[in-house]
Structure formats: C-alpha cells, structure tokens
PDB file of N, CA and C in Angstrom:
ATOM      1  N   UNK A   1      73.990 -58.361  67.735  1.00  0.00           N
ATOM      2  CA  UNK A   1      73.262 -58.104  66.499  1.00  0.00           C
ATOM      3  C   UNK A   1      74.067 -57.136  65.635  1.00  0.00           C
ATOM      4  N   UNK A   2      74.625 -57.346  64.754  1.00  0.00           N
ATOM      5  CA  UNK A   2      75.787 -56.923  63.672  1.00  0.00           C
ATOM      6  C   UNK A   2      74.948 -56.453  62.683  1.00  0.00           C
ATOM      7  N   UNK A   3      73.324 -55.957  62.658  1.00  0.00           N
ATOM      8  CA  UNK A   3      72.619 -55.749  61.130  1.00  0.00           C
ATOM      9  C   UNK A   3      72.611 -54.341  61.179  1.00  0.00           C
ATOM     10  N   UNK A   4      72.895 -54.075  60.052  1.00  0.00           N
ATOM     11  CA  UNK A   4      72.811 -52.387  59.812  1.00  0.00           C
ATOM     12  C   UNK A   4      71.519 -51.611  59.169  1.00  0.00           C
ATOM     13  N   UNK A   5      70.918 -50.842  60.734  1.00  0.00           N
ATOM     14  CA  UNK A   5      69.245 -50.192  59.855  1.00  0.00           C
ATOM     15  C   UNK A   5      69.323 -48.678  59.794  1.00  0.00           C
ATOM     16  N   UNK A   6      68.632 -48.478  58.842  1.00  0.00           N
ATOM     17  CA  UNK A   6      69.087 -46.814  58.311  1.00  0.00           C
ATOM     18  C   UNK A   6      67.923 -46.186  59.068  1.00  0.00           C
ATOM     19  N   UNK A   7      69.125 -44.795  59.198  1.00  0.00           N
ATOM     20  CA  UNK A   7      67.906 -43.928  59.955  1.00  0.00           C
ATOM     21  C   UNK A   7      66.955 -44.243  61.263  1.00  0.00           C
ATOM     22  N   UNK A   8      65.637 -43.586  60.871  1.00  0.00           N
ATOM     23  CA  UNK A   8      64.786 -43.445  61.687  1.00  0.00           C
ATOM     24  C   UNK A   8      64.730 -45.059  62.522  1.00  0.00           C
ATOM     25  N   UNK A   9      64.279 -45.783  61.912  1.00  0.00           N
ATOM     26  CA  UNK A   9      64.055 -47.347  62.504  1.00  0.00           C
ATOM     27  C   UNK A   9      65.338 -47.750  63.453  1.00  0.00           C
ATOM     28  N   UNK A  10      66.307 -47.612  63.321  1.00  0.00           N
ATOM     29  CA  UNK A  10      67.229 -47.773  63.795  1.00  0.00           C
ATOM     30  C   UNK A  10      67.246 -46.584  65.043  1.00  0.00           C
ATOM     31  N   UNK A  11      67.235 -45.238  65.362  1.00  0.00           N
ATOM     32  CA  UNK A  11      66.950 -44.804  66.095  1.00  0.00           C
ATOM     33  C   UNK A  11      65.350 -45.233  67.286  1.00  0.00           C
ATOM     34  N   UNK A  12      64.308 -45.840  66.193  1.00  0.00           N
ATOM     35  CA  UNK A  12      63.077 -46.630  66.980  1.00  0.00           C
ATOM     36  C   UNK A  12      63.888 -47.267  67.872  1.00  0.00           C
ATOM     37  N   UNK A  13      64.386 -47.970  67.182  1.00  0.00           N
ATOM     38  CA  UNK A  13      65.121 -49.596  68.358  1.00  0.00           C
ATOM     39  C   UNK A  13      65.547 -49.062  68.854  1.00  0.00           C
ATOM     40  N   UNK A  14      66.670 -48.482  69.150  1.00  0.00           N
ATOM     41  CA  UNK A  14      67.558 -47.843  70.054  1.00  0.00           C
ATOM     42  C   UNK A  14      66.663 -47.823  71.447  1.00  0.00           C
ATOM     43  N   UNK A  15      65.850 -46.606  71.050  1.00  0.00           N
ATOM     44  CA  UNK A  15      65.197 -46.277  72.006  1.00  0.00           C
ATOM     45  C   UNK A  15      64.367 -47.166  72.732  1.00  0.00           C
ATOM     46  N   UNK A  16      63.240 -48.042  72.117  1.00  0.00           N
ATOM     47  CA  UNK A  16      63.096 -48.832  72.753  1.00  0.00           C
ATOM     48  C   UNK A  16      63.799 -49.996  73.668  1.00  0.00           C
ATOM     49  N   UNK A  17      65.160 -50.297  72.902  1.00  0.00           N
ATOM     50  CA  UNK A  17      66.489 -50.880  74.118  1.00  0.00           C
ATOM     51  C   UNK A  17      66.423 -50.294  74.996  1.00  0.00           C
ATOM     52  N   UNK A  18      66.896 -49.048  74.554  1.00  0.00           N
ATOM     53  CA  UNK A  18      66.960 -47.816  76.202  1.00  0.00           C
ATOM     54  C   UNK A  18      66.224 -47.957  77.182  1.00  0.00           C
ATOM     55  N   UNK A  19      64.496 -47.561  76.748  1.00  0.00           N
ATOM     56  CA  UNK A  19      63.171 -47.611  77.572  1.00  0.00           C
ATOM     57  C   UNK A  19      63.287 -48.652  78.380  1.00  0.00           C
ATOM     58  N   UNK A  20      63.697 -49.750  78.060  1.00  0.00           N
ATOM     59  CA  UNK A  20      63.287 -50.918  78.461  1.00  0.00           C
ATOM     60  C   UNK A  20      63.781 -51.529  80.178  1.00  0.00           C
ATOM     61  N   UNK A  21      64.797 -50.829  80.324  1.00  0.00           N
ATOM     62  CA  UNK A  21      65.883 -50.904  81.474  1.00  0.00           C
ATOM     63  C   UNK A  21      65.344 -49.582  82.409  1.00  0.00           C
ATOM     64  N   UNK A  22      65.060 -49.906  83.523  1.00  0.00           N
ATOM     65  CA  UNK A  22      65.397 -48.778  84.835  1.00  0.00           C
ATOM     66  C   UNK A  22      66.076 -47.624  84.465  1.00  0.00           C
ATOM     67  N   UNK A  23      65.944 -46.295  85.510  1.00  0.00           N
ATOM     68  CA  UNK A  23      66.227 -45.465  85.304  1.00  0.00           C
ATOM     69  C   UNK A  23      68.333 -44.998  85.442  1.00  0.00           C
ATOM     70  N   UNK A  24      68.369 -46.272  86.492  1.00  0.00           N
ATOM     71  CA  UNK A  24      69.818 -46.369  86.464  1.00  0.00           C
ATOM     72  C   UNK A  24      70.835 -46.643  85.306  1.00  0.00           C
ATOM     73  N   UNK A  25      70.069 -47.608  85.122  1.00  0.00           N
ATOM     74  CA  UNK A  25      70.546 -48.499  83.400  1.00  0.00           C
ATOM     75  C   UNK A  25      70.315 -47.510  82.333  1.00  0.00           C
ATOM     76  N   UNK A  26      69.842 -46.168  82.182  1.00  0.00           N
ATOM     77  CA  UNK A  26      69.505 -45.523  81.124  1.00  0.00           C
ATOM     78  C   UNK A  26      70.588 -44.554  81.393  1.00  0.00           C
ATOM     79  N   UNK A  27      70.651 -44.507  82.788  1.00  0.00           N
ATOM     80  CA  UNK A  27      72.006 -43.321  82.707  1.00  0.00           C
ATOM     81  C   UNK A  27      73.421 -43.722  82.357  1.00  0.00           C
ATOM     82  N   UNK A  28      73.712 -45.109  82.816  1.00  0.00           N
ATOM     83  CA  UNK A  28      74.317 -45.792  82.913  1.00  0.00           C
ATOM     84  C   UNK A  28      75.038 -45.675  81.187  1.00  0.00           C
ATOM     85  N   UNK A  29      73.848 -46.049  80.172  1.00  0.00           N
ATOM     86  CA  UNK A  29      74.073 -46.375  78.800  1.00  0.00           C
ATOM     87  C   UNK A  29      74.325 -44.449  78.345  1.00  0.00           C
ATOM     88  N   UNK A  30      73.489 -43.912  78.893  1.00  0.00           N
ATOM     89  CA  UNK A  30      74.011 -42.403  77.968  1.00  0.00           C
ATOM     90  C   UNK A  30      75.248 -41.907  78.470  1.00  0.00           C
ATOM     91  N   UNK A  31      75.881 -42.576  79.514  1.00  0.00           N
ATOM     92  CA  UNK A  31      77.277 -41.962  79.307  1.00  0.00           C
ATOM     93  C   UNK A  31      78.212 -43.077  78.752  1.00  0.00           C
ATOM     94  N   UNK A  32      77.954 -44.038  78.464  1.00  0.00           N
ATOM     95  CA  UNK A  32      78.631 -44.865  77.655  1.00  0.00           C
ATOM     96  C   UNK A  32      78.423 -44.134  76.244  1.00  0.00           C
ATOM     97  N   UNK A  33      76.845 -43.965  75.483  1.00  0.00           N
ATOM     98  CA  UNK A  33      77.210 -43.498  74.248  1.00  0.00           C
ATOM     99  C   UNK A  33      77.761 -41.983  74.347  1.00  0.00           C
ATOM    100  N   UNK A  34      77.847 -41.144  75.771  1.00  0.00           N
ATOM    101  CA  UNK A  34      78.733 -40.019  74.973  1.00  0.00           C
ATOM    102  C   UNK A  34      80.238 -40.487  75.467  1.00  0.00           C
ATOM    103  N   UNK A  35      80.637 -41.247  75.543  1.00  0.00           N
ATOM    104  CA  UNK A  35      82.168 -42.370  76.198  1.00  0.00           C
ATOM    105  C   UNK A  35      81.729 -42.629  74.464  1.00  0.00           C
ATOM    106  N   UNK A  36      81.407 -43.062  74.025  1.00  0.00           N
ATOM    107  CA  UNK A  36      81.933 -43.669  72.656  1.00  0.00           C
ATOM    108  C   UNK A  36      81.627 -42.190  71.756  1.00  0.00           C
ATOM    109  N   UNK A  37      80.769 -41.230  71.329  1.00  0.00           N
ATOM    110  CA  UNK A  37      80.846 -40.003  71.019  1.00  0.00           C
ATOM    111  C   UNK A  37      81.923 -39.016  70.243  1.00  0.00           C
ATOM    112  N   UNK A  38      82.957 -39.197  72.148  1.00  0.00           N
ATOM    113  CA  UNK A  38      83.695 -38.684  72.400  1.00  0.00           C
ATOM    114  C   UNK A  38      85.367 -39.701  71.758  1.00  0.00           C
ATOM    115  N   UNK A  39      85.231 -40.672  71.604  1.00  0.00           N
ATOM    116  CA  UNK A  39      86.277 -41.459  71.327  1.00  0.00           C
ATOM    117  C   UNK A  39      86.287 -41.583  69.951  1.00  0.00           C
ATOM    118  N   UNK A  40      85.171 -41.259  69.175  1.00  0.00           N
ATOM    119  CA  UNK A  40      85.289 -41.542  67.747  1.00  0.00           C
ATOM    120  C   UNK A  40      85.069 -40.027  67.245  1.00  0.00           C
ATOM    121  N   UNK A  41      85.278 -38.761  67.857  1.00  0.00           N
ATOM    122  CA  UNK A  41      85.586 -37.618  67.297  1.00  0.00           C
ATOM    123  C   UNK A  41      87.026 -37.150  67.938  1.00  0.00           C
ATOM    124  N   UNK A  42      87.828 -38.012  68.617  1.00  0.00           N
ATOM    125  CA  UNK A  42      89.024 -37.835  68.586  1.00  0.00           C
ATOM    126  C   UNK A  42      89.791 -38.540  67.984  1.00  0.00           C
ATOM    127  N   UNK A  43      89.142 -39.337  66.848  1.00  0.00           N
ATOM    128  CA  UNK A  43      89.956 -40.039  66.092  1.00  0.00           C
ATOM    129  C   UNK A  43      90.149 -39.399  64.962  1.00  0.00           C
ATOM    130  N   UNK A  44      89.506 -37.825  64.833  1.00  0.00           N
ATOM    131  CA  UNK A  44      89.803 -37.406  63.492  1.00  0.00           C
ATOM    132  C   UNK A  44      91.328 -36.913  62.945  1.00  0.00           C
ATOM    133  N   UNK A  45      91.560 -36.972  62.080  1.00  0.00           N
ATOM    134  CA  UNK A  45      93.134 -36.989  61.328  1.00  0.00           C
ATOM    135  C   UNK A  45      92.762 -35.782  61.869  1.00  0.00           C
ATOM    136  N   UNK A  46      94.618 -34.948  62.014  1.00  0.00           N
ATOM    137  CA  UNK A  46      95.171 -33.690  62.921  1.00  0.00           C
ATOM    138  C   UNK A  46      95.484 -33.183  61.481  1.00  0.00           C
ATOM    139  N   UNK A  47      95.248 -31.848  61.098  1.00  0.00           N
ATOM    140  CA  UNK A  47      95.714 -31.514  60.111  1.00  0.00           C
ATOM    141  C   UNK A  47      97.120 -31.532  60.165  1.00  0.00           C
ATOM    142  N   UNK A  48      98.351 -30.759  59.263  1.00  0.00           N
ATOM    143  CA  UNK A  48      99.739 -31.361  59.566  1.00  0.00           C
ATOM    144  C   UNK A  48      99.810 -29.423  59.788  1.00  0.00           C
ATOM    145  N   UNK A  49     100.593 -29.429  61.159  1.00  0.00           N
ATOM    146  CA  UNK A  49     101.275 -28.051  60.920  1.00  0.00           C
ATOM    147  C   UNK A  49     102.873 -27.838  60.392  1.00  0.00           C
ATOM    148  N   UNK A  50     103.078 -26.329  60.336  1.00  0.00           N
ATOM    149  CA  UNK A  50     104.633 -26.364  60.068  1.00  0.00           C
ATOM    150  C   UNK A  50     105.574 -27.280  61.017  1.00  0.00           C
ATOM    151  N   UNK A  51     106.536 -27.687  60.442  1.00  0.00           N
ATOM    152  CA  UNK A  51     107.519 -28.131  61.184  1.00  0.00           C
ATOM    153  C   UNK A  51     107.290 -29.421  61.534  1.00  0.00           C
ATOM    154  N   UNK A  52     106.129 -30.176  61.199  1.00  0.00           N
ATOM    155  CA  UNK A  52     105.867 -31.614  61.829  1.00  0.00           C
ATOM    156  C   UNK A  52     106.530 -32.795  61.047  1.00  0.00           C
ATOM    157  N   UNK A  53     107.213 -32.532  60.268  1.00  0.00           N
ATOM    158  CA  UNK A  53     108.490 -33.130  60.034  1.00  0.00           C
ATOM    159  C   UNK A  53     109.743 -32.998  60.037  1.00  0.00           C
ATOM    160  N   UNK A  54     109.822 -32.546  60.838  1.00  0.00           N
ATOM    161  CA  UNK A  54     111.039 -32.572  61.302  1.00  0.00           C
ATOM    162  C   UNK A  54     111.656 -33.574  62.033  1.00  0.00           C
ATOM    163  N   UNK A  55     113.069 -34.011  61.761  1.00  0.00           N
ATOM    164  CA  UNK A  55     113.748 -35.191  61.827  1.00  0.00           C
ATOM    165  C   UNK A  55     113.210 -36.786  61.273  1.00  0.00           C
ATOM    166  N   UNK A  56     112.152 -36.124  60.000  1.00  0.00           N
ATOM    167  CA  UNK A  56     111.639 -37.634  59.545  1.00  0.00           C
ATOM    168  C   UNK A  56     112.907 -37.839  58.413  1.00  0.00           C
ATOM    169  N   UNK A  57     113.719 -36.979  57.772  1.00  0.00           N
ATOM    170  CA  UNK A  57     114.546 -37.061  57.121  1.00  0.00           C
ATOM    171  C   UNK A  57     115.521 -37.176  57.325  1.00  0.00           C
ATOM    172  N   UNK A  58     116.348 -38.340  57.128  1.00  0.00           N
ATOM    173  CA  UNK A  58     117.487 -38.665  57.783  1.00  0.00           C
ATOM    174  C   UNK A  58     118.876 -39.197  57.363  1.00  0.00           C
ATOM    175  N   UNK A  59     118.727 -38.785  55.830  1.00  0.00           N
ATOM    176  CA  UNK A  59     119.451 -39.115  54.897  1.00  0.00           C
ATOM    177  C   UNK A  59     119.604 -38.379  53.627  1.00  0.00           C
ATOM    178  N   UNK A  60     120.357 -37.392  53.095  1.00  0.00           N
ATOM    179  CA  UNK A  60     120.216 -36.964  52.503  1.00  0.00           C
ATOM    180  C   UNK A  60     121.597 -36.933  51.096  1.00  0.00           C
ATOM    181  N   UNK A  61     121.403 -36.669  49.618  1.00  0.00           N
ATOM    182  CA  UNK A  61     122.217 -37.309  48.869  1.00  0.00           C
ATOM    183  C   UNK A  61     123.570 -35.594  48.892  1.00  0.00           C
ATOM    184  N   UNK A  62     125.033 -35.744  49.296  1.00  0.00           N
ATOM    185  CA  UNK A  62     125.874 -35.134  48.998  1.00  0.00           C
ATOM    186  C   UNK A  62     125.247 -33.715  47.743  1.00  0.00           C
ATOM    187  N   UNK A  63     125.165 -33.800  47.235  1.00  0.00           N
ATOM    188  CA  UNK A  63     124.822 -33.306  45.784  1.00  0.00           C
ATOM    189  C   UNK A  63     123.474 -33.249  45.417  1.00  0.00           C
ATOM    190  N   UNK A  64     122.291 -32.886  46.780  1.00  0.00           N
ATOM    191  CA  UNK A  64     120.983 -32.769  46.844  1.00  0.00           C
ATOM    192  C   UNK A  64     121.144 -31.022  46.105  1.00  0.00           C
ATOM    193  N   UNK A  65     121.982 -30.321  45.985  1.00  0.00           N
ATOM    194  CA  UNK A  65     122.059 -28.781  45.643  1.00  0.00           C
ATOM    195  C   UNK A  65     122.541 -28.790  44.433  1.00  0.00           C
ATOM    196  N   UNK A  66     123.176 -29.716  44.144  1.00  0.00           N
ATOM    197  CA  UNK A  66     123.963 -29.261  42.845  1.00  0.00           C
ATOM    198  C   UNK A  66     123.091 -29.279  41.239  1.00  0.00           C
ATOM    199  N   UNK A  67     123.244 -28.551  40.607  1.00  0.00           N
ATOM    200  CA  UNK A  67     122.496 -28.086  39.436  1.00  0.00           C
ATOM    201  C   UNK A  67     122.131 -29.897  38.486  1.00  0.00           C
ATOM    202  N   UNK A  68     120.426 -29.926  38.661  1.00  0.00           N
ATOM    203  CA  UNK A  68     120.511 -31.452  37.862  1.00  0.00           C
ATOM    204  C   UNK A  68     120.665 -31.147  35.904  1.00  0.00           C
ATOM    205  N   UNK A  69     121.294 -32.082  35.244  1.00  0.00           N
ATOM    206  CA  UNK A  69     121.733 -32.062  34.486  1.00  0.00           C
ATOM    207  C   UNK A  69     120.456 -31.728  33.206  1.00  0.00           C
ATOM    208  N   UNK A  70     119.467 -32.521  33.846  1.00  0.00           N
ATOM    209  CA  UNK A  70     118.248 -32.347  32.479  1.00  0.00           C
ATOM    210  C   UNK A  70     118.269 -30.460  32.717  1.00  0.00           C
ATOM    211  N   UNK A  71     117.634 -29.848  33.340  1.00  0.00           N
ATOM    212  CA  UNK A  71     117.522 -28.700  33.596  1.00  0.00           C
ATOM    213  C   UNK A  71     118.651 -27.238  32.785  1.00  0.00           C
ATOM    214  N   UNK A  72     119.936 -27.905  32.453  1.00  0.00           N
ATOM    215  CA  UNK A  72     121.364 -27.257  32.231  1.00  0.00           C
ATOM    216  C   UNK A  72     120.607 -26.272  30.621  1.00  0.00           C
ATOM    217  N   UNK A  73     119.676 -26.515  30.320  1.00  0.00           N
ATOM    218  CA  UNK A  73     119.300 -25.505  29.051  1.00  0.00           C
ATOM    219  C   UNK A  73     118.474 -24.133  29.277  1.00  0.00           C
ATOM    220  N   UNK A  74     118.224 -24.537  30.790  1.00  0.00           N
ATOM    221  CA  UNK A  74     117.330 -23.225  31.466  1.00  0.00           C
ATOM    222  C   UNK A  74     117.793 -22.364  31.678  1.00  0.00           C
ATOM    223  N   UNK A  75     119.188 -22.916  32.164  1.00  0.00           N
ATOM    224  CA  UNK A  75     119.896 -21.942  33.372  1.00  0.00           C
ATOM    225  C   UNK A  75     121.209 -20.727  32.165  1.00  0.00           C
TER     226      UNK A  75
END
C-alpha cells in the first residue's frame, strides 16, 4: 500500500497493524522501525570540515599566482 495519510490517521493504522499480530510480532516490528529510524538519520549530509578537500585538486594552471590583467589598475 504506497498511499500517503497525514498525521494522526496514519499513526491510527499503524497501530492498529501493530495490535493486530502477537506479542512476538510487535517486538519483532519495533526493532525493525528503530532499524529503519536509525538508517534514515544517518543519512544526514556531514557538514564539510577543514581540509576535506584535499587532493580533490589535481591540476593546477602554471600562472595560477601571477597578477590577472583586468585587475592591473588596482595594483
């Protein structure tokens, strides 16, 4: 069942799925949903620290230092 219900109603069902199964089958399913929980709050983007690019650059132009020409009225 692929339908998407907001909120509360959607928590109804749930639960009644749950209820519905033995006490094994209920434990069974709450560590599956904290098994899924847990897998979709380690998917959050890593912020970037210093240095985490390093060696993504691997090419660089001779004359990356040398004074660019538009600029020559500043200096």
């Amino acid at each position: 069942m692929n339908t998407f219900i907001p909120g509360d109603r959607a928590t109804g069902l749930m639960y009644e799925k749950i209820h519905r199964h033995p006490s094994k089958v209920q434990l069974e399913l709450s560590d599956y949903i904290e098994f899924l929980l847990q897998k979709y709050q380690a998917e959050k983007p890593k912020k970037p620290f210093f240095g985490c690019m390093k060696g993504m650059v691997t090419w660089m132009s001779d004359d990356f230092n040398a004074p660019l020409e538009d600029f020559k009225d500043c200096m």
